[in-house]
N, C-alpha and C. Protein backbone atom coordinates (compact mmCIF):
# COMPACT_ATOMS: atom_id res chain seq x y z
N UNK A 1 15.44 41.77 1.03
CA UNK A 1 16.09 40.47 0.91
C UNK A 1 15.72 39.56 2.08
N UNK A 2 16.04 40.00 2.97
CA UNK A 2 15.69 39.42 4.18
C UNK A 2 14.17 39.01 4.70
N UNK A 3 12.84 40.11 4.04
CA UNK A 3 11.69 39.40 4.13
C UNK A 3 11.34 38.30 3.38
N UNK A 4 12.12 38.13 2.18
CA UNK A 4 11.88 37.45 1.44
C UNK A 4 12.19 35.58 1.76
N UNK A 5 13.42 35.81 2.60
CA UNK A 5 14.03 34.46 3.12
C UNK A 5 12.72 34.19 4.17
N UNK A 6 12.08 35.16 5.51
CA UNK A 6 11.86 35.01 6.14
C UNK A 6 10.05 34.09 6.07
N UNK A 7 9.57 34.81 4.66
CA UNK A 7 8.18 34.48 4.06
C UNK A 7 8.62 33.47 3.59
N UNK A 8 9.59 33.03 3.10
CA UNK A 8 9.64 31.41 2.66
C UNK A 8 9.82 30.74 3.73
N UNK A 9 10.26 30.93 4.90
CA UNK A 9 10.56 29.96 6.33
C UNK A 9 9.07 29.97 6.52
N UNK A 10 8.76 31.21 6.81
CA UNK A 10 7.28 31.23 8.06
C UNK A 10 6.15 30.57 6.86
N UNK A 11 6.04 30.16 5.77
CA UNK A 11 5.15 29.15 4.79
C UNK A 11 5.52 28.14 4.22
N UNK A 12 6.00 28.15 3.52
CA UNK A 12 6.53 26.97 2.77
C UNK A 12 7.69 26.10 3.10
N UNK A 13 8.49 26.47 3.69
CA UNK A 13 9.64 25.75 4.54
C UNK A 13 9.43 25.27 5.95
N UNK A 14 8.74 26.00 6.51
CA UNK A 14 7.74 25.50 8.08
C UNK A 14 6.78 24.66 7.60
N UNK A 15 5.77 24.35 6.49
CA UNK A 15 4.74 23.50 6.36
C UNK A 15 5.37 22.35 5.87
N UNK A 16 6.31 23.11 4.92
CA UNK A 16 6.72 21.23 4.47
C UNK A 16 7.93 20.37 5.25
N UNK A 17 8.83 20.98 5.43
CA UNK A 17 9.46 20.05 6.53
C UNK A 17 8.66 19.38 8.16
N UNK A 18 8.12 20.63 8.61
CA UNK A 18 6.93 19.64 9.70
C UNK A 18 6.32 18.28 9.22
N UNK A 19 5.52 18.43 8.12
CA UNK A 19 4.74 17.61 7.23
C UNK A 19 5.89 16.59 6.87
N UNK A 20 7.06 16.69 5.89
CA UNK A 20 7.93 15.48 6.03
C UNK A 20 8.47 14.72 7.08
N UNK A 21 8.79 15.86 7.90
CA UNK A 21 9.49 15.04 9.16
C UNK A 21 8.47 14.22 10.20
N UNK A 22 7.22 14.56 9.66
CA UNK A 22 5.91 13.86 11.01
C UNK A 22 5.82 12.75 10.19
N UNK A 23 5.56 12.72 8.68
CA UNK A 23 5.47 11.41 8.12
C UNK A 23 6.20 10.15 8.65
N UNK A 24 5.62 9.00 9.07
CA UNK A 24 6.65 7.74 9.17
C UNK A 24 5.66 7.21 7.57
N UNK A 25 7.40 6.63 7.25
CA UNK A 25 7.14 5.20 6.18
C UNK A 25 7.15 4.11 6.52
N UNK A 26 6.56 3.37 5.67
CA UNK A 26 6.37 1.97 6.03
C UNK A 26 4.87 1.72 7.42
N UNK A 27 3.91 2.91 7.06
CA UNK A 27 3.36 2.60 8.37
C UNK A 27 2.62 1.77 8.25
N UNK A 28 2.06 0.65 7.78
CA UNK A 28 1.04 -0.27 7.81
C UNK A 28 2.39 -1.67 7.95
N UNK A 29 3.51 -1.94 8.26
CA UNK A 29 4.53 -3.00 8.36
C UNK A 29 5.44 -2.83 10.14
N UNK A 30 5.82 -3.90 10.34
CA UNK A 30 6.21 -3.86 11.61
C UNK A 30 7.61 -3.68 11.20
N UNK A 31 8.15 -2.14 12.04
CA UNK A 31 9.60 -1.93 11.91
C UNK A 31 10.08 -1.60 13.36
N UNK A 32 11.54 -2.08 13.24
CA UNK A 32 12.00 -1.64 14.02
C UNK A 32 12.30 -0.69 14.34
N UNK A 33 12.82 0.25 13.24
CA UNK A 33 13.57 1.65 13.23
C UNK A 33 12.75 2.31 12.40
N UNK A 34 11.84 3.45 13.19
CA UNK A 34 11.31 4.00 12.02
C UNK A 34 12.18 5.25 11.55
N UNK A 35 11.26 5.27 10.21
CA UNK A 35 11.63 6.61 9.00
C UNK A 35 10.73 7.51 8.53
N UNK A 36 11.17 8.68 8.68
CA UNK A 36 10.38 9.94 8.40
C UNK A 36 10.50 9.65 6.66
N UNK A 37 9.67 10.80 5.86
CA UNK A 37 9.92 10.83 4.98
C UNK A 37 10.99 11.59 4.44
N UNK A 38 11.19 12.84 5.72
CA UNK A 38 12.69 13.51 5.57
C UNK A 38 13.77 12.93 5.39
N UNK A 39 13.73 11.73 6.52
CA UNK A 39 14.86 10.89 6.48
C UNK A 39 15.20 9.97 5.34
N UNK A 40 13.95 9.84 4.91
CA UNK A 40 14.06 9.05 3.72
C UNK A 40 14.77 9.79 2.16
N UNK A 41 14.02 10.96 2.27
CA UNK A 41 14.43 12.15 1.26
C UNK A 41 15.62 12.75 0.86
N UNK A 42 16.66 12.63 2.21
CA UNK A 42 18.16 13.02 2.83
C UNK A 42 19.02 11.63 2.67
N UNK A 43 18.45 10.67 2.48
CA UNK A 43 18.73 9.16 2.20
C UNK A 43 19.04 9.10 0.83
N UNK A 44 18.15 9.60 0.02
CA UNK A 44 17.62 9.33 -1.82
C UNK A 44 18.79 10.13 -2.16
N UNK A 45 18.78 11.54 -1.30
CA UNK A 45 19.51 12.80 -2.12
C UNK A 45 21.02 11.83 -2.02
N UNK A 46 21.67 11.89 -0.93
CA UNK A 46 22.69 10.97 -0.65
C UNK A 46 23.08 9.84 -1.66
N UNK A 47 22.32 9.04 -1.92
CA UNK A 47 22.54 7.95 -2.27
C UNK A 47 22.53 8.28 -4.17
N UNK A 48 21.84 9.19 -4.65
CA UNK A 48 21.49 10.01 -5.74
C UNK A 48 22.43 10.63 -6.24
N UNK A 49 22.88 11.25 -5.66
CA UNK A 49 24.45 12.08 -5.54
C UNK A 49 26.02 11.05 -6.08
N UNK A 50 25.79 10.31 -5.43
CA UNK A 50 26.95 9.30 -5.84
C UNK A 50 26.59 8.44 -7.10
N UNK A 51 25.31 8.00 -7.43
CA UNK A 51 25.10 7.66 -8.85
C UNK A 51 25.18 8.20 -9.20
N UNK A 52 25.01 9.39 -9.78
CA UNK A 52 25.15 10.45 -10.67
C UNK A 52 26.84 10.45 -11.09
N UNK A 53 27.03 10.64 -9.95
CA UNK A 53 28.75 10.84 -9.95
C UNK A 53 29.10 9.38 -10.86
N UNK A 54 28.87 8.61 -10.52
CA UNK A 54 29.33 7.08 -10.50
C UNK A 54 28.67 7.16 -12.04
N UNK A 55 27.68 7.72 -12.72
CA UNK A 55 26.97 7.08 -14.06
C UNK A 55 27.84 8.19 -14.74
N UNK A 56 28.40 9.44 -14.57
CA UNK A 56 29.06 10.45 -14.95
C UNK A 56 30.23 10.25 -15.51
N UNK A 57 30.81 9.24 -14.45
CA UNK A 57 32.19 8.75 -14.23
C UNK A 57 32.44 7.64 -15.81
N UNK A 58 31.42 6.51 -15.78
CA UNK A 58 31.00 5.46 -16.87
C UNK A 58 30.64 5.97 -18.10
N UNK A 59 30.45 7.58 -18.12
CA UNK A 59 29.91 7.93 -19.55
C UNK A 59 28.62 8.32 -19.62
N UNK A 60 27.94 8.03 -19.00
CA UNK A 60 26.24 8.31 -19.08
C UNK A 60 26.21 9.81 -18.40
N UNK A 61 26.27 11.02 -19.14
CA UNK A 61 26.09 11.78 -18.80
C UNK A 61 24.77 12.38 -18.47
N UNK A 62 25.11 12.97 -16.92
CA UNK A 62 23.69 13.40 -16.41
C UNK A 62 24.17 14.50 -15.44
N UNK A 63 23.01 15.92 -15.43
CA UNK A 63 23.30 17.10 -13.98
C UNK A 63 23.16 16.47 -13.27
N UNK A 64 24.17 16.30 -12.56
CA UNK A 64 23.86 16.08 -10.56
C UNK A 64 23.10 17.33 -9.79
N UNK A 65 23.62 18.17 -10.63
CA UNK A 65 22.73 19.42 -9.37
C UNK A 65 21.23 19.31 -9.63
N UNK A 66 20.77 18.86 -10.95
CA UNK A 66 19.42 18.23 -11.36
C UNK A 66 18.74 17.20 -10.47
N UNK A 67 19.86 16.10 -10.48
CA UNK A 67 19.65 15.24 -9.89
C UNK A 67 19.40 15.84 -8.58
N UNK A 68 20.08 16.02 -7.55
CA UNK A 68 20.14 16.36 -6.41
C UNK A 68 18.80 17.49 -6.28
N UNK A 69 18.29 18.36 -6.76
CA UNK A 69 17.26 18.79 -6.55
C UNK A 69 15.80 17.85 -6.74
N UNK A 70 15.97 17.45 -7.39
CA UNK A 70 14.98 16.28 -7.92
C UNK A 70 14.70 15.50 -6.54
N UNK A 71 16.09 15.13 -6.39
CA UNK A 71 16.04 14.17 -4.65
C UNK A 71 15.20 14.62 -3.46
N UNK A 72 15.68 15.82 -3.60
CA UNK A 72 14.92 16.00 -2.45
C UNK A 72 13.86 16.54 -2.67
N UNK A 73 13.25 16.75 -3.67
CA UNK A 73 11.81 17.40 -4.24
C UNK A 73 10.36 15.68 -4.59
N UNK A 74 11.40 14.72 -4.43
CA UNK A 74 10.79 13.56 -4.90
C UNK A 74 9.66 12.88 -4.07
N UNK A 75 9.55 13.42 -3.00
CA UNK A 75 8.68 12.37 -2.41
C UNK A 75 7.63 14.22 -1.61
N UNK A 76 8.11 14.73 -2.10
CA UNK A 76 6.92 16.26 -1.98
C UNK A 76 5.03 15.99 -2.03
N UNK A 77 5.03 14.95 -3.09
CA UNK A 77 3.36 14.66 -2.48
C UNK A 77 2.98 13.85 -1.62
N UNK A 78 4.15 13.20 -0.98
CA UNK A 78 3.84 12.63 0.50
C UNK A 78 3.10 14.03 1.51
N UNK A 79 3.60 15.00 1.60
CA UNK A 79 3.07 16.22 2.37
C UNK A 79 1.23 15.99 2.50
N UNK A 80 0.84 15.66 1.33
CA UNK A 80 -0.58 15.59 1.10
C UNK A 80 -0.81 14.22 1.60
N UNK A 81 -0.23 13.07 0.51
CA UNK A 81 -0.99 11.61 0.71
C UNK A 81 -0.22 10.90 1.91
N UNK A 82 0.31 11.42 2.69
CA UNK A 82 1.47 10.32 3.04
C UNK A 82 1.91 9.58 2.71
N UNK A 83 2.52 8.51 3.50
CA UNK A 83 3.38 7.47 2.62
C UNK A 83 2.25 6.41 2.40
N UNK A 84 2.26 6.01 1.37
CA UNK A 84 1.24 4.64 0.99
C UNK A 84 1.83 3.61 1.18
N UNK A 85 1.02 2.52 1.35
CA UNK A 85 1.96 0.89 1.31
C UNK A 85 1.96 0.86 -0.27
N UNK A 86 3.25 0.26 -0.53
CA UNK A 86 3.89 0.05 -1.79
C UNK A 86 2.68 -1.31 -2.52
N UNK A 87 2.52 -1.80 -1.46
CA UNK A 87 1.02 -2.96 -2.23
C UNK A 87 0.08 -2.10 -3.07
N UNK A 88 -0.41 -1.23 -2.14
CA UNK A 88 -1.38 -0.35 -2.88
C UNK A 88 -0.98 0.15 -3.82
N UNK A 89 -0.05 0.74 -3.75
CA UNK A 89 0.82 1.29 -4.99
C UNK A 89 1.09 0.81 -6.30
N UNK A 90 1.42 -0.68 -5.93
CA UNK A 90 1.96 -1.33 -7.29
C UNK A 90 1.63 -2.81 -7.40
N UNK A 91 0.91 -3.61 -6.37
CA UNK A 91 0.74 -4.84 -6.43
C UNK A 91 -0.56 -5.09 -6.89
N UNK A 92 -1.64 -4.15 -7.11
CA UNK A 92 -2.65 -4.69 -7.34
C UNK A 92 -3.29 -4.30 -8.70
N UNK A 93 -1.97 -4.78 -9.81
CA UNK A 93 -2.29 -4.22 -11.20
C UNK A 93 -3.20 -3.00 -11.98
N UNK A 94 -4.03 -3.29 -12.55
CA UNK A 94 -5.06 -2.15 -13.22
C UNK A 94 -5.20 -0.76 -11.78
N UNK A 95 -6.09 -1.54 -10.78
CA UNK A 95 -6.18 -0.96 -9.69
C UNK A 95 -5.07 0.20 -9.02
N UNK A 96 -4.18 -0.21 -8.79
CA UNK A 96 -2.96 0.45 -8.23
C UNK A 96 -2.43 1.42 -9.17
N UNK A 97 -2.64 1.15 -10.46
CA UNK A 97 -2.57 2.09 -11.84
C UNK A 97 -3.04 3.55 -11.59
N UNK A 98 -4.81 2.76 -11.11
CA UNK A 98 -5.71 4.02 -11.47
C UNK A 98 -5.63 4.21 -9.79
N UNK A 99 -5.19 3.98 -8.78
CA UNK A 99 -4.95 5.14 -7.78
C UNK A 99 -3.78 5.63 -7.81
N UNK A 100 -2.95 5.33 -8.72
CA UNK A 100 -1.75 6.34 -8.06
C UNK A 100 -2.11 7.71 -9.30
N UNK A 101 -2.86 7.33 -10.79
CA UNK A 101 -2.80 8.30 -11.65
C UNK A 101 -3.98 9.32 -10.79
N UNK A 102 -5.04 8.63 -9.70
CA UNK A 102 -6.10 9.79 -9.25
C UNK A 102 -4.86 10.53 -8.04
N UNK A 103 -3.94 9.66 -7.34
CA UNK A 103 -2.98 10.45 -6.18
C UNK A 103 -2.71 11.46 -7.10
N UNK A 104 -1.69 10.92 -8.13
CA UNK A 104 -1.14 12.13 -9.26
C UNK A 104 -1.42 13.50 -9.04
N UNK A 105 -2.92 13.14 -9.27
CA UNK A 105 -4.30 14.69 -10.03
C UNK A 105 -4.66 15.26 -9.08
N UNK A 106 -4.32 14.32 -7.49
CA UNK A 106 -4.89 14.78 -6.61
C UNK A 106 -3.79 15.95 -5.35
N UNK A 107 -2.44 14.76 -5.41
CA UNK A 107 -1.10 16.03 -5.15
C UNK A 107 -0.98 16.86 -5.66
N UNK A 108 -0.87 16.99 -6.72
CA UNK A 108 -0.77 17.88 -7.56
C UNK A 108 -1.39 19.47 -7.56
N UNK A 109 -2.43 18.96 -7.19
CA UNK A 109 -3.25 20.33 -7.17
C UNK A 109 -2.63 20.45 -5.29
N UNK A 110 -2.61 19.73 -4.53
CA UNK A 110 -2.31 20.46 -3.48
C UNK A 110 -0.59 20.77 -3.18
N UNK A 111 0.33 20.00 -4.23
CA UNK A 111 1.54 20.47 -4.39
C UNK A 111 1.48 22.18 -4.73
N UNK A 112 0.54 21.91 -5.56
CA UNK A 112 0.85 23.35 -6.60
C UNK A 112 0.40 24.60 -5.30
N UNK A 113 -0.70 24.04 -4.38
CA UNK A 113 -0.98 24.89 -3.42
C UNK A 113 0.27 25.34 -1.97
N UNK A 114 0.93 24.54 -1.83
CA UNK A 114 1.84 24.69 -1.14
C UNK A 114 2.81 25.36 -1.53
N UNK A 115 2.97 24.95 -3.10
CA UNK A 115 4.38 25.60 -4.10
C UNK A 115 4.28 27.33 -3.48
N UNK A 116 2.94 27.48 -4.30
CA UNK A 116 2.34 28.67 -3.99
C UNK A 116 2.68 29.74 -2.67
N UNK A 117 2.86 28.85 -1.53
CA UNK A 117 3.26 29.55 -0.57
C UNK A 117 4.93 30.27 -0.27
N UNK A 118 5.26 29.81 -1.33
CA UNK A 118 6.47 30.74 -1.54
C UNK A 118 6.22 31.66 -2.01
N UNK A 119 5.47 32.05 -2.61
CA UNK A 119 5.23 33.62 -3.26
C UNK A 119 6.72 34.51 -4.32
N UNK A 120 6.87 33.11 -4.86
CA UNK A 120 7.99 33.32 -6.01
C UNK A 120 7.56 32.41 -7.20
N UNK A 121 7.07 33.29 -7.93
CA UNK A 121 6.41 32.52 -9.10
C UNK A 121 7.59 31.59 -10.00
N UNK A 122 8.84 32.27 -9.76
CA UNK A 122 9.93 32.07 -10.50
C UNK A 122 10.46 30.20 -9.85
N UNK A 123 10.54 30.43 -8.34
CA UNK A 123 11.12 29.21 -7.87
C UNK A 123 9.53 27.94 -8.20
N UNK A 124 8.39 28.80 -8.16
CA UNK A 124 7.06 27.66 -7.94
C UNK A 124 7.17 26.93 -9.72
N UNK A 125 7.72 27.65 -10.03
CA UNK A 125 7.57 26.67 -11.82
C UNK A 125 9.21 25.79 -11.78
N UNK A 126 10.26 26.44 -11.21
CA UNK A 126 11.09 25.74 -11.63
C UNK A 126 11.26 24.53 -10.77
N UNK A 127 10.36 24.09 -9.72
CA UNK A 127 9.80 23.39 -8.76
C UNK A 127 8.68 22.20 -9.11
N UNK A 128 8.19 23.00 -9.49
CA UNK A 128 6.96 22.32 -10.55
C UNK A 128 7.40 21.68 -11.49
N UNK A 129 8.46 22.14 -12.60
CA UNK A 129 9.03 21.51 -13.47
C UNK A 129 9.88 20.01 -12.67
N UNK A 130 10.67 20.57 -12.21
CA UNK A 130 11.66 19.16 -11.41
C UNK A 130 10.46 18.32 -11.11
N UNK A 131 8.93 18.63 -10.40
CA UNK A 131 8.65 17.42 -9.93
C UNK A 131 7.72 16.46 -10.83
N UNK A 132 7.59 17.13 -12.23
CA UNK A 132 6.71 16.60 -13.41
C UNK A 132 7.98 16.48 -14.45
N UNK A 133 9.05 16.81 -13.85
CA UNK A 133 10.26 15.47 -15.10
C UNK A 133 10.53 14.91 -14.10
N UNK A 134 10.55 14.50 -12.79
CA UNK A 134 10.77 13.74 -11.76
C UNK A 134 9.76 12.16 -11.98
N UNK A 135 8.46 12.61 -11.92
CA UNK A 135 6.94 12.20 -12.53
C UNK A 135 7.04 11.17 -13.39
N UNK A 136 7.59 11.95 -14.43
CA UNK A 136 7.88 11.18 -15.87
C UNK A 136 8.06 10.03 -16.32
N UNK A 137 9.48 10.23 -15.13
CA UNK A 137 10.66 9.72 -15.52
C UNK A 137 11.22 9.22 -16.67
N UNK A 138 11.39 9.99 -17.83
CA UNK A 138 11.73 9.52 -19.02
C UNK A 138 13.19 9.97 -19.01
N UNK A 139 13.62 11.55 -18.08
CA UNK A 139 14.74 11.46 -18.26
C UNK A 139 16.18 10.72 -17.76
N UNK A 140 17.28 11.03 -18.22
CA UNK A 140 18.68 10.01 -17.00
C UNK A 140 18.21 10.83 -15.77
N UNK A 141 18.47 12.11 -15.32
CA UNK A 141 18.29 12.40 -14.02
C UNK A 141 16.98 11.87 -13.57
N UNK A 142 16.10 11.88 -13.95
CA UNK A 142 14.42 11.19 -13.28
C UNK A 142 15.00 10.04 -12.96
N UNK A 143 15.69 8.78 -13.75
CA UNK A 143 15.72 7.45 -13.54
C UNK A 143 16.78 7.68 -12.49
N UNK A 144 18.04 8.22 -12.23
CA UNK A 144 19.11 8.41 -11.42
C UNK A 144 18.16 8.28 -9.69
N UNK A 145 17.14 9.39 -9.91
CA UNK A 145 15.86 9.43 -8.76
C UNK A 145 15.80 8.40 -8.18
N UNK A 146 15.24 7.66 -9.61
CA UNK A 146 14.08 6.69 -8.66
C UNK A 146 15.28 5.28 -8.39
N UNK A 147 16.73 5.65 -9.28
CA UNK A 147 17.47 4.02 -8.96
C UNK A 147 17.67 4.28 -7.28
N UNK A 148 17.80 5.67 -6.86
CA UNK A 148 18.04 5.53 -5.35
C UNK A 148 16.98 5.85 -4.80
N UNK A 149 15.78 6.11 -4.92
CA UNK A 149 14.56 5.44 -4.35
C UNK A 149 14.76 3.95 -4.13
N UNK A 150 14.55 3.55 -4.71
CA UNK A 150 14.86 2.11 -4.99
C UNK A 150 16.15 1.06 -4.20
N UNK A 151 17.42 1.89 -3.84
CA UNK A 151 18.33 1.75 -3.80
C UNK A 151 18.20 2.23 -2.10
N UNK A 152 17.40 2.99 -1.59
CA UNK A 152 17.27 4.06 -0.18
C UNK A 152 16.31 2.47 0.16
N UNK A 153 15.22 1.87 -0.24
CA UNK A 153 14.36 0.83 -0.05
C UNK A 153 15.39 -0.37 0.57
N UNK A 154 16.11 -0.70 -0.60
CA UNK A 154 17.13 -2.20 -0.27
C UNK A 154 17.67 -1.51 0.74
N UNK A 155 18.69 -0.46 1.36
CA UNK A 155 19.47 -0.36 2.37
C UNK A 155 18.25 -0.49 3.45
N UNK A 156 17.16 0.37 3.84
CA UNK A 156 16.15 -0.05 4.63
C UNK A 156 16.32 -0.99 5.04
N UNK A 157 16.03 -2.12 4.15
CA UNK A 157 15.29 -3.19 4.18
C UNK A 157 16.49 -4.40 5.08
N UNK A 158 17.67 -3.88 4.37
CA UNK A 158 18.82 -4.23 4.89
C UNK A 158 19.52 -4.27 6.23
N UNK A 159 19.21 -2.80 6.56
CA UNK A 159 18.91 -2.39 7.87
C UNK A 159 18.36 -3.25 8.32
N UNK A 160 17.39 -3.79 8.53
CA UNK A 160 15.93 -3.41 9.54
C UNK A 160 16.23 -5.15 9.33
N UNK A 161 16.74 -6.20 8.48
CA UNK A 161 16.86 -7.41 8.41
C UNK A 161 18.40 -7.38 9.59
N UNK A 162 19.34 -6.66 9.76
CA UNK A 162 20.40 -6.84 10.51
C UNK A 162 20.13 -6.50 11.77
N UNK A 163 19.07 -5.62 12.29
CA UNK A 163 18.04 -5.61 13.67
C UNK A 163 17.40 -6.56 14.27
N UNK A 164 17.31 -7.96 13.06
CA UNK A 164 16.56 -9.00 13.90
C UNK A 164 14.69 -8.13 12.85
N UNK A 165 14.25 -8.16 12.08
CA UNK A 165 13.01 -7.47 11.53
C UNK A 165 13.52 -8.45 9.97
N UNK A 166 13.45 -9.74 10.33
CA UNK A 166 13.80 -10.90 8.87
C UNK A 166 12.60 -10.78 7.73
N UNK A 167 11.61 -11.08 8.40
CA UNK A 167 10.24 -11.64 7.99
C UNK A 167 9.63 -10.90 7.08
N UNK A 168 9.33 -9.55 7.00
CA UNK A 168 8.81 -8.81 5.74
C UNK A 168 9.89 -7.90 4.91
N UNK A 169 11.07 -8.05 5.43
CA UNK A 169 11.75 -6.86 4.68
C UNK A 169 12.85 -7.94 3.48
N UNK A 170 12.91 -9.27 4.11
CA UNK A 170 13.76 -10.37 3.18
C UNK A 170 12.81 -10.32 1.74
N UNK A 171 11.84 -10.21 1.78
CA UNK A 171 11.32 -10.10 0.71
C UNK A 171 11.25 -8.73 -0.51
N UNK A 172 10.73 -7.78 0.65
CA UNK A 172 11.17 -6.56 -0.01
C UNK A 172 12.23 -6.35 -1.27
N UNK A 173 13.48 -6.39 -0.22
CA UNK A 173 14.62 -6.09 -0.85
C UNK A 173 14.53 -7.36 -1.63
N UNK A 174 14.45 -8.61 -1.74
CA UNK A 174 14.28 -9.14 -3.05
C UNK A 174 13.73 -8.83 -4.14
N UNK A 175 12.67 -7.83 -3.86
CA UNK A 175 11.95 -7.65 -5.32
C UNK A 175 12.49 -6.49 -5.89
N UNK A 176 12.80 -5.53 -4.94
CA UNK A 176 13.91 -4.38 -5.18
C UNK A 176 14.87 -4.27 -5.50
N UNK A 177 15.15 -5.93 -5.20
CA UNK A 177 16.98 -5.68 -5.88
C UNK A 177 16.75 -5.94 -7.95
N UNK A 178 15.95 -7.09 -7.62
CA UNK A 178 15.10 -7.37 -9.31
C UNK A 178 14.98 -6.14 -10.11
N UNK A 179 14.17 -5.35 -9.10
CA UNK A 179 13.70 -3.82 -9.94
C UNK A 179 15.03 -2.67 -10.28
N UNK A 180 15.87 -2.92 -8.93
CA UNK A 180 16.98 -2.03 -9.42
C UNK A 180 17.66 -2.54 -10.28
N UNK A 181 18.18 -3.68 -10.08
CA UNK A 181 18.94 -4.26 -11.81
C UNK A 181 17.93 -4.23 -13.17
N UNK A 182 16.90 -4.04 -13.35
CA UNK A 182 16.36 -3.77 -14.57
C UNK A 182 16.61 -2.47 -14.85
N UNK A 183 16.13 -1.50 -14.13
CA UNK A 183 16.59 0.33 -14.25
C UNK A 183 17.68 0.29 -14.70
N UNK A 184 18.59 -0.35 -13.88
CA UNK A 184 20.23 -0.08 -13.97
C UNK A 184 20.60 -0.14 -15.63
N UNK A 185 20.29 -1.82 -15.83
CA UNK A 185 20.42 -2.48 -17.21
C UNK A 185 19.90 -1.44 -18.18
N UNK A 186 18.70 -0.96 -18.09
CA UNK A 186 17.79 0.30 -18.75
C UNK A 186 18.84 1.60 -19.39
N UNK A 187 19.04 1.79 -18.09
CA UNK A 187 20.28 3.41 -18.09
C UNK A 187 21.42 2.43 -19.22
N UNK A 188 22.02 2.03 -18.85
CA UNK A 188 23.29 1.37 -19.66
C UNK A 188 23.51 0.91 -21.03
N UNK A 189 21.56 0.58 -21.30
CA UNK A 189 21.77 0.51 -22.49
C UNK A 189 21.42 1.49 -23.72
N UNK A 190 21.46 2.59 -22.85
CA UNK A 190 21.46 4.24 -23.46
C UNK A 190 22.03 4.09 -24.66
């Protein structure tokens, strides 16, 4: 029992928390306060947790313990790509399409290599699974994800505008708040 905890610390729990916690986000933008991707991840789960509860509460039934694994499994191919600027990501139409579907093909295979280092075939699929319905996102828990992705962004942004950091993050959270009320509207009209 005990080697078993200990082979998941000394591989897969030592590589990927180092790897999250060295990540900063937002690195190509001037911040005041930076963020790991851990921090960011412990942010999502948090903030993930109470929607769930809160969409649970309204009727839209969804697992939180789904959810909540999902959270913190969500930003897992940062380990490989780091954090990207969200421009690259999504502002430059067709383009930004076809790099995030080559990131996809390209985490992926080195997710699956890290998964691997647990040496539990059992946890590496049910791991794998969360982060390709995470992926999806077709399901309520996937969208629950990404509303506090989304939702972890505006508080950022929020932050870092009440520091005196006006100039690139006033915008941000404008387009984020746009994007989270469409999701939201989305879920509701289940």
């Amino acid at each position: 029992m005990h080697n078993g905890i200990d082979k998941l610390m000394e591989g897969f729990l030592d590589y990927t928390t180092d790897r999250l916690s060295s990540i900063t986000r937002y690195n190509t933008r001037k911040v005041i306060r930076k963020q790991s991707v851990m921090e960011h991840s412990g942010a999502v789960t948090l903030i993930a947790m109470v929607f769930s509860d809160y969409f649970n509460a309204i009727g839209i039934a969804n697992d939180t313990e789904k959810v909540l694994r999902m959270s913190i499994l969500h930003d897992m191919d940062e380990v490989v790509s780091g954090d990207l600027p969200y421009d690259a990501k999504y502002s430059q139409g067709r383009l930004s399409e076809n790099l995030r579907n080559a990131l996809y093909e390209l985490t992926s295979y080195h997710v699956d290599m890290t998964l691997k280092m647990m040496k539990d075939r059992n946890l590496e699929r049910s791991y794998k699974g969360l982060l390709e319905e995470e992926h999806a996102k077709k399901t309520v828990e996937a969208k629950i994800v990404k509303l506090a992705d989304t939702a972890d962004t505006i508080i950022y942004s929020m932050q870092e505008e009440k520091t005196g950091n006006k100039q690139l993050f006033r915008e941000v959270r404008k387009h984020q708040m746009v994007k989270l009320h469409t999701m939201i509207d989305e879920l509701l009209k289940r």
